[in-house]
Protein backbone atom coordinates (compact mmCIF):
# COMPACT_ATOMS: atom_id res chain seq x y z
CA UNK A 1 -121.25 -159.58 135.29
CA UNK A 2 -121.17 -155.97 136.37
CA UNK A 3 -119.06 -156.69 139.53
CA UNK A 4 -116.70 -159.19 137.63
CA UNK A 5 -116.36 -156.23 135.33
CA UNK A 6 -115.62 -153.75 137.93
CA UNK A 7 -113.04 -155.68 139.03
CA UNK A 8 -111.23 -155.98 136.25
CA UNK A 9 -111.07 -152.20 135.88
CA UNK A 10 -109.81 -151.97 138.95
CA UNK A 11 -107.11 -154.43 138.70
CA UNK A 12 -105.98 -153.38 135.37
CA UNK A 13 -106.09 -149.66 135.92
CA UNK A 14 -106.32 -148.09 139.14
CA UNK A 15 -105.59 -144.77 138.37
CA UNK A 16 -108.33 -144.56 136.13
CA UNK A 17 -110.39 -146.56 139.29
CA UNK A 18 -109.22 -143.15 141.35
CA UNK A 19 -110.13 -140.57 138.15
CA UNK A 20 -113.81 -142.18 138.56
CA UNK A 21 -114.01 -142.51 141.79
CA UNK A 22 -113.08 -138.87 142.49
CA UNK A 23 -115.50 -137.46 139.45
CA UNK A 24 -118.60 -139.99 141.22
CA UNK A 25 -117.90 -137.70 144.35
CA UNK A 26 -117.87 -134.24 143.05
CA UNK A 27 -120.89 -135.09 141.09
CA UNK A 28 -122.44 -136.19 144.19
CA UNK A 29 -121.25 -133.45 146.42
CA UNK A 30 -122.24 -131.07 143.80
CA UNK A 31 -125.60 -132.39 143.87
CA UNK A 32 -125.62 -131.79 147.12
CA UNK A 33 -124.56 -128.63 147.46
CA UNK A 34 -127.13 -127.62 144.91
CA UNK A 35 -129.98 -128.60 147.54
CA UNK A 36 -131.65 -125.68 149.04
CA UNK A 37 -131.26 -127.15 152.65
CA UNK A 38 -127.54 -126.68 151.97
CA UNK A 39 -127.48 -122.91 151.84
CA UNK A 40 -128.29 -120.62 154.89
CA UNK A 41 -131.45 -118.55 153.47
CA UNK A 42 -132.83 -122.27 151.54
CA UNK A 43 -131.90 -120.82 147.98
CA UNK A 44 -130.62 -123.00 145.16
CA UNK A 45 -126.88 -122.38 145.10
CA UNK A 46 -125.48 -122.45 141.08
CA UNK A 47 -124.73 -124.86 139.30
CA UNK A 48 -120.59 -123.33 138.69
CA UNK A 49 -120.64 -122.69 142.42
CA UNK A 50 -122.20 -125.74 143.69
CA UNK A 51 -119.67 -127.52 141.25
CA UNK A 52 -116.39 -125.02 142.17
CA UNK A 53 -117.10 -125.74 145.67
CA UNK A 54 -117.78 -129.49 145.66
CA UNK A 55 -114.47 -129.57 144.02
CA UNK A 56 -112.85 -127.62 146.07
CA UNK A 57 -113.97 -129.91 149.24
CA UNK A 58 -113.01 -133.15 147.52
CA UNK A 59 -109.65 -131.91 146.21
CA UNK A 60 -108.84 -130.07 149.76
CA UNK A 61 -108.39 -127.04 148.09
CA UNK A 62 -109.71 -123.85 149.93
CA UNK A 63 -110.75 -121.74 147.32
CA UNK A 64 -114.36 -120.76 147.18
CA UNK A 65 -116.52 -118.57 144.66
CA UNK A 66 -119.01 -118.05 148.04
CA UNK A 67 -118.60 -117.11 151.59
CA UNK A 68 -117.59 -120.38 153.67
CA UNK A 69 -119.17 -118.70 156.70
CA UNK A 70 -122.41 -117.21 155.47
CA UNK A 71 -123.70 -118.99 152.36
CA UNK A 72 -123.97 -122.38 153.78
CA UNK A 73 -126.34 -123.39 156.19
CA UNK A 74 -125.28 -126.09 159.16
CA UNK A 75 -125.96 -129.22 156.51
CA UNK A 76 -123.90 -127.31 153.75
CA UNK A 77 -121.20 -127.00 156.36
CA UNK A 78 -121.30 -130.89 157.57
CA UNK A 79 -120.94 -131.61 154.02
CA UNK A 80 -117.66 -129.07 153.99
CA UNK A 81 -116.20 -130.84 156.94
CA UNK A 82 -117.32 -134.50 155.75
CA UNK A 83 -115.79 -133.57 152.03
CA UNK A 84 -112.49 -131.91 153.26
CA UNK A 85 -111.73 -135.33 155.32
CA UNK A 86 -112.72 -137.83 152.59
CA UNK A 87 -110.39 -136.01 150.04
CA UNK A 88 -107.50 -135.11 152.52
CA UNK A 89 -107.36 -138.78 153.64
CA UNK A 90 -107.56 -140.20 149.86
CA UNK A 91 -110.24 -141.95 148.19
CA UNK A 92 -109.18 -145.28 147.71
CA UNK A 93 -107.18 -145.06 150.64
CA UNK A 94 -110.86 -144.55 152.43
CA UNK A 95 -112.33 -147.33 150.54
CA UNK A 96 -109.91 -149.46 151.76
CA UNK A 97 -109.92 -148.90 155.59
CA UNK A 98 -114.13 -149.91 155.29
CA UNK A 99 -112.85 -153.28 153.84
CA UNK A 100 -110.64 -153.61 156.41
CA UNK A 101 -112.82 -152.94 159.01
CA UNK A 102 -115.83 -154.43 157.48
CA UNK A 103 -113.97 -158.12 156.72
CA UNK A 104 -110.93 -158.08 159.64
CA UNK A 105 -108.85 -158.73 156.70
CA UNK A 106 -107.48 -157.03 153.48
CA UNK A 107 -106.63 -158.91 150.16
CA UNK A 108 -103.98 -158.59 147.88
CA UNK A 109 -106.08 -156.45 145.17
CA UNK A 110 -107.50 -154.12 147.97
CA UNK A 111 -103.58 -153.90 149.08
CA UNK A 112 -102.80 -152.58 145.36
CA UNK A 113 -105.56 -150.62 145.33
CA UNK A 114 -104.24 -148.47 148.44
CA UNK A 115 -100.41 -148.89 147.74
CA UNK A 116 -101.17 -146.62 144.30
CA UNK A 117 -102.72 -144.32 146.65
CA UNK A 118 -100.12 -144.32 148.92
CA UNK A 119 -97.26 -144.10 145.93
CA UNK A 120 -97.53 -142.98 142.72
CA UNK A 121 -94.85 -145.51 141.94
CA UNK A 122 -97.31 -147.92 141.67
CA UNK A 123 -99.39 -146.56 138.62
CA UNK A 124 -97.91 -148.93 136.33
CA UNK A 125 -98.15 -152.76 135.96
CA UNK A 126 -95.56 -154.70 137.07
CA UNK A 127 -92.64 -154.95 139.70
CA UNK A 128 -92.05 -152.01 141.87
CA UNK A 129 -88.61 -150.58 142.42
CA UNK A 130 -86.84 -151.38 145.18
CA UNK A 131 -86.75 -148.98 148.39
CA UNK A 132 -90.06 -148.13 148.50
CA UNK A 133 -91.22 -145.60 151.66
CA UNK A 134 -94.40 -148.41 152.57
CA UNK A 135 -93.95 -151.96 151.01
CA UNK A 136 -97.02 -154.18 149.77
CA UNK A 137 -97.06 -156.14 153.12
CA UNK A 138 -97.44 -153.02 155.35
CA UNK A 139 -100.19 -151.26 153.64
CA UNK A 140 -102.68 -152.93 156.31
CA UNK A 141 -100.70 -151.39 159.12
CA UNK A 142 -100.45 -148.18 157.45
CA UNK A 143 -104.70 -147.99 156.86
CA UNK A 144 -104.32 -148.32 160.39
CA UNK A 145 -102.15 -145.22 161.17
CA UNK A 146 -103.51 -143.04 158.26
CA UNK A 147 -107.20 -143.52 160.05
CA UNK A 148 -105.34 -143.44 163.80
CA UNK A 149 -103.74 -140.45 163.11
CA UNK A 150 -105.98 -138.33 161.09
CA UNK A 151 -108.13 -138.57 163.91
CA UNK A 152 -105.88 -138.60 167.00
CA UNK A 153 -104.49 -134.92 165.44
CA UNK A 154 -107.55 -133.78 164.42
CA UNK A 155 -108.83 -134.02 168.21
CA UNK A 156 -105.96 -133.19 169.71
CA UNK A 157 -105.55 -130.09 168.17
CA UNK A 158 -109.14 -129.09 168.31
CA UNK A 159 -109.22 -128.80 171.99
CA UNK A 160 -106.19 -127.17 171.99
CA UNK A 161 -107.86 -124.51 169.86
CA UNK A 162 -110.72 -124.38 172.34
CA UNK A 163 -109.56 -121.48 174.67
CA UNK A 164 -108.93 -119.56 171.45
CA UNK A 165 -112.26 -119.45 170.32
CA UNK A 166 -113.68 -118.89 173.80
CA UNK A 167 -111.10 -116.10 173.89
CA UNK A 168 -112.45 -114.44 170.79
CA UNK A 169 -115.83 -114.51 172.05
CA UNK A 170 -117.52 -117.51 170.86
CA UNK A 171 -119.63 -119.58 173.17
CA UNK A 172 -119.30 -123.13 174.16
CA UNK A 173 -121.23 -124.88 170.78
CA UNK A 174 -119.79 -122.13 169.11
CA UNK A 175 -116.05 -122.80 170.33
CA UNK A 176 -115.98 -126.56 169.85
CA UNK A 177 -117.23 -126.42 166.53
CA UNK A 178 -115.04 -123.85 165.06
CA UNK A 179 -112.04 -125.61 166.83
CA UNK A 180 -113.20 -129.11 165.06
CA UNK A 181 -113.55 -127.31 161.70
CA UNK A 182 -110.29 -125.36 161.83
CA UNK A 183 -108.22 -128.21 162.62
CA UNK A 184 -109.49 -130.28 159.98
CA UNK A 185 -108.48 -127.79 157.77
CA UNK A 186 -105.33 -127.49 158.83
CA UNK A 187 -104.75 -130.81 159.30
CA UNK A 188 -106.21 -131.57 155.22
CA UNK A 189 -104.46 -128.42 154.29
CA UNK A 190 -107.82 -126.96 152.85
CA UNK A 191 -107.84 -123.29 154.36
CA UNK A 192 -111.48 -122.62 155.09
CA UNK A 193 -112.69 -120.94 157.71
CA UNK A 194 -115.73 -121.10 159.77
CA UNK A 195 -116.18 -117.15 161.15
CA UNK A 196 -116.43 -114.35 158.83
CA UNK A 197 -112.98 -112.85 159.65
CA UNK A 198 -111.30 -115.69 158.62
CA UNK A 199 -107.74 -116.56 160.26
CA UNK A 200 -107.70 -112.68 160.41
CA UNK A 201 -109.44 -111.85 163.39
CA UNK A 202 -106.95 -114.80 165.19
CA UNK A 203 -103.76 -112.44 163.99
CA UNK A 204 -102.41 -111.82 167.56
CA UNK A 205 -103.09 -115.16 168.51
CA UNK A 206 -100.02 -116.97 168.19
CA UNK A 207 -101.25 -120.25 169.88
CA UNK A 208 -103.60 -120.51 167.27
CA UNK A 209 -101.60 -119.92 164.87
CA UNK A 210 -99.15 -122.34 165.63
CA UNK A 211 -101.54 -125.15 166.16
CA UNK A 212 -102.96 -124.19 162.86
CA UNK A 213 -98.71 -124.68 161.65
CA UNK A 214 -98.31 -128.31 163.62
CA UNK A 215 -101.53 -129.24 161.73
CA UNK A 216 -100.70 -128.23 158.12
CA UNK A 217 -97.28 -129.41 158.77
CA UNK A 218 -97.96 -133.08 159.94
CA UNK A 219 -100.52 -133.49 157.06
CA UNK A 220 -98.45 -132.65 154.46
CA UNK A 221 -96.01 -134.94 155.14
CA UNK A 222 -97.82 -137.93 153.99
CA UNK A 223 -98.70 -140.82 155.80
CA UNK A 224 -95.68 -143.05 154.74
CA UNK A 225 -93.48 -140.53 156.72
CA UNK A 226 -96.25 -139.92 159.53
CA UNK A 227 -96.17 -144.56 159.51
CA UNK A 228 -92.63 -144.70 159.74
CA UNK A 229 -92.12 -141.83 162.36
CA UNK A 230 -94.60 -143.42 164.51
CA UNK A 231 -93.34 -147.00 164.32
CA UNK A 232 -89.11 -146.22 164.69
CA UNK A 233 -88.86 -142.41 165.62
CA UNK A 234 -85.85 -143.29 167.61
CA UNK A 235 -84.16 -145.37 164.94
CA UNK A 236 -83.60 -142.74 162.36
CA UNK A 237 -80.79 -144.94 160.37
CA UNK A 238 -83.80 -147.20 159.36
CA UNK A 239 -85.67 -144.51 158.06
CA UNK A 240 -85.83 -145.02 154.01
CA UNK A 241 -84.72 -142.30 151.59
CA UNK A 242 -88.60 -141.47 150.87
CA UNK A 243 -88.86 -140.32 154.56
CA UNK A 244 -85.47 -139.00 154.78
CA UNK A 245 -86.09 -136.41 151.54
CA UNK A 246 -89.08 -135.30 152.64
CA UNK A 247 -88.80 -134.34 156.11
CA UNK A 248 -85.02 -132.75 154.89
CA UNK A 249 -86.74 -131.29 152.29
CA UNK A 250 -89.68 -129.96 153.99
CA UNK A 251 -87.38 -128.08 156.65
CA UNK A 252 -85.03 -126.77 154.16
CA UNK A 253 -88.24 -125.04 152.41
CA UNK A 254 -90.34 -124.14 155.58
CA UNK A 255 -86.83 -121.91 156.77
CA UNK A 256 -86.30 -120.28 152.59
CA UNK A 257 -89.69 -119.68 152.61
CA UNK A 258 -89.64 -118.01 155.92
CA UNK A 259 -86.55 -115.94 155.10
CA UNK A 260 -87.72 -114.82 151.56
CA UNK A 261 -90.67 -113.51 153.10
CA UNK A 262 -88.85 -111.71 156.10
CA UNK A 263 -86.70 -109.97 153.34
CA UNK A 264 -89.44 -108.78 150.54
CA UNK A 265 -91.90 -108.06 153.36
CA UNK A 266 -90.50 -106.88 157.15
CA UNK A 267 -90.39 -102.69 155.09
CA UNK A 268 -93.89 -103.67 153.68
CA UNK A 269 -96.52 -101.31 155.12
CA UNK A 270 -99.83 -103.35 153.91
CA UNK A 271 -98.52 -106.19 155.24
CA UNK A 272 -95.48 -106.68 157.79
CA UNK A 273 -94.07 -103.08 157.90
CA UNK A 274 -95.72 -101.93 161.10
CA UNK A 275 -94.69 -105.21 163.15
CA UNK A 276 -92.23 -105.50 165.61
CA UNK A 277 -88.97 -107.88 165.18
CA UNK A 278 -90.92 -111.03 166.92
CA UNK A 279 -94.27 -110.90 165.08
CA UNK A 280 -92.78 -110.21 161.58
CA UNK A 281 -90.39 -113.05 162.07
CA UNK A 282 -93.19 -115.85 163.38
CA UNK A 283 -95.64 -114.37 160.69
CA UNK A 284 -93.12 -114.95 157.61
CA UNK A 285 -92.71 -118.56 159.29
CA UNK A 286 -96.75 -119.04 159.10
CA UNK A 287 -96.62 -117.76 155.67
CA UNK A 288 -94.09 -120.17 154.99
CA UNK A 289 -95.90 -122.98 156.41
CA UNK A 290 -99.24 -121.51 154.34
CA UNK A 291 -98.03 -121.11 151.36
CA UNK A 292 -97.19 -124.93 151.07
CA UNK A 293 -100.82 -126.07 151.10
CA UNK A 294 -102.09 -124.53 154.22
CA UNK A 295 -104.34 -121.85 152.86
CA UNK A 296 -104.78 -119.57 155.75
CA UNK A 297 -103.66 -116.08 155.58
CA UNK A 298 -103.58 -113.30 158.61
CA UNK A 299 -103.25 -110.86 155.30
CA UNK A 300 -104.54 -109.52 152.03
CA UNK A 301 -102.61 -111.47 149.67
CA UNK A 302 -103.16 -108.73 147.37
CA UNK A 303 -100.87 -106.73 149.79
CA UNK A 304 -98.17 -108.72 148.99
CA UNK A 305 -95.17 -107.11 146.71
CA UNK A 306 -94.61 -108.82 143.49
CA UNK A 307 -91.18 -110.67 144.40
CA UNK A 308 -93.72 -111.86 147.34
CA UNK A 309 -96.01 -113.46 145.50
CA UNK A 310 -93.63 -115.11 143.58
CA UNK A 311 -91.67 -116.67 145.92
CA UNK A 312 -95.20 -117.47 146.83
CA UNK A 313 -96.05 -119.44 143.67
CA UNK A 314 -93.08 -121.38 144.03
CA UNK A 315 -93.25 -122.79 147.22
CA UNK A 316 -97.35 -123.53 146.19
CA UNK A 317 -95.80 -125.11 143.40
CA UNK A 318 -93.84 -127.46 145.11
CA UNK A 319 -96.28 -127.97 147.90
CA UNK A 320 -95.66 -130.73 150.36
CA UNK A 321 -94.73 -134.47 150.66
CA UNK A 322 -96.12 -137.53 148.97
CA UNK A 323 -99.36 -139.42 149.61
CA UNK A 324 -100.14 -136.22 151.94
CA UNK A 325 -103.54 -133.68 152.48
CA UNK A 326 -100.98 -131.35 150.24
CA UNK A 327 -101.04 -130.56 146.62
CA UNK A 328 -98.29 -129.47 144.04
CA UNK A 329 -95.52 -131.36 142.83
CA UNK A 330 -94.58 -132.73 146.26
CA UNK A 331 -90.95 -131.98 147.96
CA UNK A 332 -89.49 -135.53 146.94
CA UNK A 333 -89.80 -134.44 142.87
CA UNK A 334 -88.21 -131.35 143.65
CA UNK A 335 -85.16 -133.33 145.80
CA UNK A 336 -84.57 -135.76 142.89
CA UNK A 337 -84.62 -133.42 140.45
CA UNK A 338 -81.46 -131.73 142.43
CA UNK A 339 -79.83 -134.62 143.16
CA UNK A 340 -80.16 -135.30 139.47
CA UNK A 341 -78.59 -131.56 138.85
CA UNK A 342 -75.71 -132.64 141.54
CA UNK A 343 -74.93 -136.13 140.15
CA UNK A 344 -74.90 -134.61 136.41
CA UNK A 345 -72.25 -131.79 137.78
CA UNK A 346 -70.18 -134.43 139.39
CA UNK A 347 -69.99 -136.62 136.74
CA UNK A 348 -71.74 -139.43 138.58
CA UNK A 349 -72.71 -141.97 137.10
CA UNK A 350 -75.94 -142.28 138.74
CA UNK A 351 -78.14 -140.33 141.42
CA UNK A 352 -77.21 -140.93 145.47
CA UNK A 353 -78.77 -139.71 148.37
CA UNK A 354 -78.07 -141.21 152.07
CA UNK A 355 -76.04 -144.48 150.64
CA UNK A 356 -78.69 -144.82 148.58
CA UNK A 357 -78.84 -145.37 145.15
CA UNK A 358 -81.67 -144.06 143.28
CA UNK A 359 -83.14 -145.76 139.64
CA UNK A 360 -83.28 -143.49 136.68
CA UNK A 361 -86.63 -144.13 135.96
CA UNK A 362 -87.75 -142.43 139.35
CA UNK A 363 -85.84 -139.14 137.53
CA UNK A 364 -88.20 -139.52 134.29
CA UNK A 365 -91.27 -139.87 136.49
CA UNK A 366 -89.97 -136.60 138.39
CA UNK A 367 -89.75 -134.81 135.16
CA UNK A 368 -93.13 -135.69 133.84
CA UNK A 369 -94.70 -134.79 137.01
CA UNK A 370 -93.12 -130.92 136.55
CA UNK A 371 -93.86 -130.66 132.90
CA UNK A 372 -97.34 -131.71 133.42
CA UNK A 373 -97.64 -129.60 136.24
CA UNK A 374 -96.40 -126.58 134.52
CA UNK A 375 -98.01 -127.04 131.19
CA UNK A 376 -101.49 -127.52 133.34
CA UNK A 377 -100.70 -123.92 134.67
CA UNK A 378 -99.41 -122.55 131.50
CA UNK A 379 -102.72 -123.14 130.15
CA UNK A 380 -105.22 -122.16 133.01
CA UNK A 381 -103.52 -119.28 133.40
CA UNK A 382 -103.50 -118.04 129.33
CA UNK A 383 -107.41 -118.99 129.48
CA UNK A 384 -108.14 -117.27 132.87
CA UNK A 385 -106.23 -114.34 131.44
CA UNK A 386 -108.12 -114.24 128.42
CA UNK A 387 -111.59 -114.06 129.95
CA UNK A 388 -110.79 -111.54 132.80
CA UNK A 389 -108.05 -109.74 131.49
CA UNK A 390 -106.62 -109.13 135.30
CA UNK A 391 -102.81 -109.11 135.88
CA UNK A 392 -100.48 -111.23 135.22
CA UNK A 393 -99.25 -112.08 138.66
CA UNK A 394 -103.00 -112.13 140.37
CA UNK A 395 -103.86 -114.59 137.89
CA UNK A 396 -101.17 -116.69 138.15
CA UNK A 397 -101.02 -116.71 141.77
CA UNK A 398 -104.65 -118.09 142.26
CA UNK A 399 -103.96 -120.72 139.31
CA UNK A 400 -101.02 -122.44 141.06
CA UNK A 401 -102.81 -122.12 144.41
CA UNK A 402 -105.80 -124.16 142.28
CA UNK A 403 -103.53 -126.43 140.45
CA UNK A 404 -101.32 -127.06 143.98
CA UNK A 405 -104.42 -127.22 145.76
CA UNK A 406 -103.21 -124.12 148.74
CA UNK A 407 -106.47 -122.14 148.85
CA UNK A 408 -104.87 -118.88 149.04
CA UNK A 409 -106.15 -116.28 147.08
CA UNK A 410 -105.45 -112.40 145.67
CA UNK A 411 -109.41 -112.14 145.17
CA UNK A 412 -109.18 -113.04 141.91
CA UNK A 413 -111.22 -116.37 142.09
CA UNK A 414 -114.72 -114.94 144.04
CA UNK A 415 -115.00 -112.61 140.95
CA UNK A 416 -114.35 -114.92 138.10
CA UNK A 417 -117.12 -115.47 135.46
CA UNK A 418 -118.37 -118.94 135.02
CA UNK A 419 -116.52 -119.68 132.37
CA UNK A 420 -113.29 -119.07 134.58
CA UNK A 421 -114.78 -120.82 137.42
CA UNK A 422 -115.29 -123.54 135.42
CA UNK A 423 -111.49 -123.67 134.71
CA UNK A 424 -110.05 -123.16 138.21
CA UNK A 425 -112.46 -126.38 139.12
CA UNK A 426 -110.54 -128.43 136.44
CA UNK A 427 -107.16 -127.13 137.07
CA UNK A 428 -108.22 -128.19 141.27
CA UNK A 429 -109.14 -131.50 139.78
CA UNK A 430 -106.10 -132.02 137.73
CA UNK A 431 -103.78 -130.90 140.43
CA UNK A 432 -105.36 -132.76 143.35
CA UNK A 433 -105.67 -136.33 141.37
CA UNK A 434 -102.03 -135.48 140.74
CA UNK A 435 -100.39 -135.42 137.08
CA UNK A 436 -98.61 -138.60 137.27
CA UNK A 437 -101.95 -140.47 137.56
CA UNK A 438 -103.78 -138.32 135.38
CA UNK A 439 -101.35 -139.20 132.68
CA UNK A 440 -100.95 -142.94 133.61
CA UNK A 441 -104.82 -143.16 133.41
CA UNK A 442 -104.92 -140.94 129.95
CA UNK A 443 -102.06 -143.20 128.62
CA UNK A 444 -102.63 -146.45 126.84
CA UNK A 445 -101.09 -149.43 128.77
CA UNK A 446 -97.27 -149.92 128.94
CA UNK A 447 -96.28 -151.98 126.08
CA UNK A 448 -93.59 -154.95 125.84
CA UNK A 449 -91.23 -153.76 123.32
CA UNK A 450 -88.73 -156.53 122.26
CA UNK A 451 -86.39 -154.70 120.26
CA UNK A 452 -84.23 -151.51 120.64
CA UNK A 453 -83.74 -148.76 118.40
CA UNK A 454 -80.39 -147.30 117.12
CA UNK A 455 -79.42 -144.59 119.46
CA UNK A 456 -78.81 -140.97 118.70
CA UNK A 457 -78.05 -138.17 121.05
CA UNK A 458 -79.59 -134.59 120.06
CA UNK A 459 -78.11 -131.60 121.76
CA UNK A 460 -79.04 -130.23 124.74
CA UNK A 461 -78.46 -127.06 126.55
């Protein structure tokens, strides 16, 4: 009775499935983390931290109320590295790559299952609009890649970083864990760091830097883009407009975002104001690349000038593409929303993109995901302004890098009070289960209506 109950929950709601699911695991990881064998000198961590960082882990975040590199002890950091790789790859998307392995074969519920993980789209009972980037027969193949992948760049870029960290002065154990830890990181866009100097002490690295940039790039482009590139890179014309949007998308931001930053910060003292031409220019491209979902910093974000940080919030905000290790509102909401702007100026009748034509209902799913998105903020931020009474811009800063899941930080979160850790762990949790689910699973079922009231336009701008 309890599995044929189970089931049905998961075949009538699996966002709600993926609310529990995720909620099961920071309860367990907090658990965990509450265990003295999980902190370096065997104390009891508490209970807001244990919780703040177990969120944190699940939802890929990067923001911590503790030091990553001293507080926990070789266990607590397992459990980091375990976490950050269950919640960058996706829950259900996890839980569905064991079936496959465990029974050679995947049924149609466990393919539903992962295509809502895969594509928000999917939330809702019923058909599925046409075009979409990973169709119902291909989610076995792309289980295949996400796992494949995740661990092909995870390696490779690990012992890439290796001469790095034996540069730096780390031994051998030393070198190829710190290499393993940082490119999961990158890869899940989480931002922690295993050495006390963070990212920091790698400033002047560039080759480090840059791997840590190929890995935060490729994982937030989502696995339906990473599937498609790797099965027709050549054959771009048969790319679909998912994949086409977000990889346009993605560049178009990754070059603003560098430029913004080259402009508000190259006369900067604290930050790039005593670099030369070359570093400035390759550092506002690793901001750029950061600020997305990344998490790392070579700076004091609290350095940053004003217009910095929010051009900053924006681009955390947005964040990077769907059914990827990033957070925010992803790229492809942002592109239909302008190609809804564009249409609307033109007097089209209806939104194109690549000879594509693309449904209206796709637009009203775009707009819910911003509103939620902001309102979310709107309110962390009033409460976490109420109970620390810091500015405006600090607070806001770490709220959209909770709510987008980035990790980056002015400093603001390692002081908060309970109460506001407590917040920043539920604005992680709303942001990283993503709005459109959240809603879908807070909403009542979509409802036949067989009639159609009279219509009446109010006025708008």
């Amino acid at each position: 009775m309890i599995r044929d109950g189970l089931d049905a929950f998961v075949r009538t709601s699996p966002p709600r499935f993926a609310i529990v699911i995720f909620a099961g695991l920071i309860l367990l990881f907090t658990l965990l983390f509450s265990l003295p064998i999980a902190t370096a000198d065997r104390s009891v961590t508490p209970l807001h931290d244990a919780l703040f960082t177990a969120v944190s882990v699940i939802c890929v975040t990067g923001l911590a109320t503790v030091d990553m590199a001293t507080h926990w002890s070789a266990f607590g950091n397992v459990l980091v590295y375990i976490g950050v790789n269950i919640g960058g790859i996706g829950v259900l998307t996890i839980a569905s790559i064991l079936g496959l392995a465990v029974s050679r074969k995947l049924g149609l519920r466990a393919r539903l299952i992962a295509a809502s993980d895969s594509n928000p789209g999917r939330i809702h009972a019923g058909p599925v609009n046409e075009g979409q980037a990973v169709r119902l027969g291909e989610v076995g193949s792309l289980l295949v890649t996400v796992a494949a992948s995740a661990l092909i760049i995870e390696i490779v870029i690990a012992v890439l970083m290796i001469p790095s960290m034996l540069a730096a002065g780390f031994d051998w154990w030393s070198s190829l864990w710190h290499s393993f830890y940082y490119s999961a990181m990158a890869f899940t866009n989480t931002g922690f760091s295993p050495n006390i100097e963070g990212t920091a002490q790698f400033a002047n690295d560039f080759w480090f830097l840059s791997l840590l940039m190929v890995g935060v790039f490729l994982g937030s482009l989502g696995f339906p883009v990473i599937y498609t590139l790797a099965r027709s890179w050549r054959k771009p014309r048969k790319w679909s407009v998912h994949v086409k949007l977000t990889l346009v998308t993605t560049v178009i931001l990754f070059v603003a975002g560098a430029a913004a930053f080259l402009l508000l910060e190259y006369n900067n003292p604290r930050t790039y104001g005593q670099l030369e031409a070359g570093p400035t220019i390759f550092e506002s491209f690793f901001m750029s690349a950061m600020t997305r979902s990344g998490g790392f910093a070579t700076i004091d974000m609290a350095d940053l000038n004003g217009s910095s940080l929010l051009v900053s919030g924006m681009l955390m905000f947005i964040g990077g593409g769907s059914a990827s290790t990033a957070g925010g509102i992803k790229v492809t909401t942002l592109a239909v929303l302008f190609l809804a702007a564009f249409a609307e100026a033109r007097g089209a009748p209806a939104m194109e993109a690549f000879g594509r034509r693309i449904p209206r209902d796709i637009l009203r799913l775009a707009v819910s995901v911003v509103l939620w998105g902001a309102t979310i903020v709107a309110v962390a931020s009033i409460a976490i302004l109420q109970i620390t009474k810091e500015p405006f811009d600090y607070v806001l800063f770490d709220v959209i890098s909770a709510f987008a899941t980035c990790g980056l930080t002015t400093g603001l979160t390692a002081d908060l009070p309970p109460s506001g850790v407590y917040i920043m762990a539920a604005t992680m949790f709303m942001g990283r289960v993503g709005t459109v689910t959240l809603a879908a699973a807070l909403a009542a079922s979509q409802k036949r209506q067989l009639f159609r009231r009279p219509e009446e336009r109010p006025i708008v701008g």
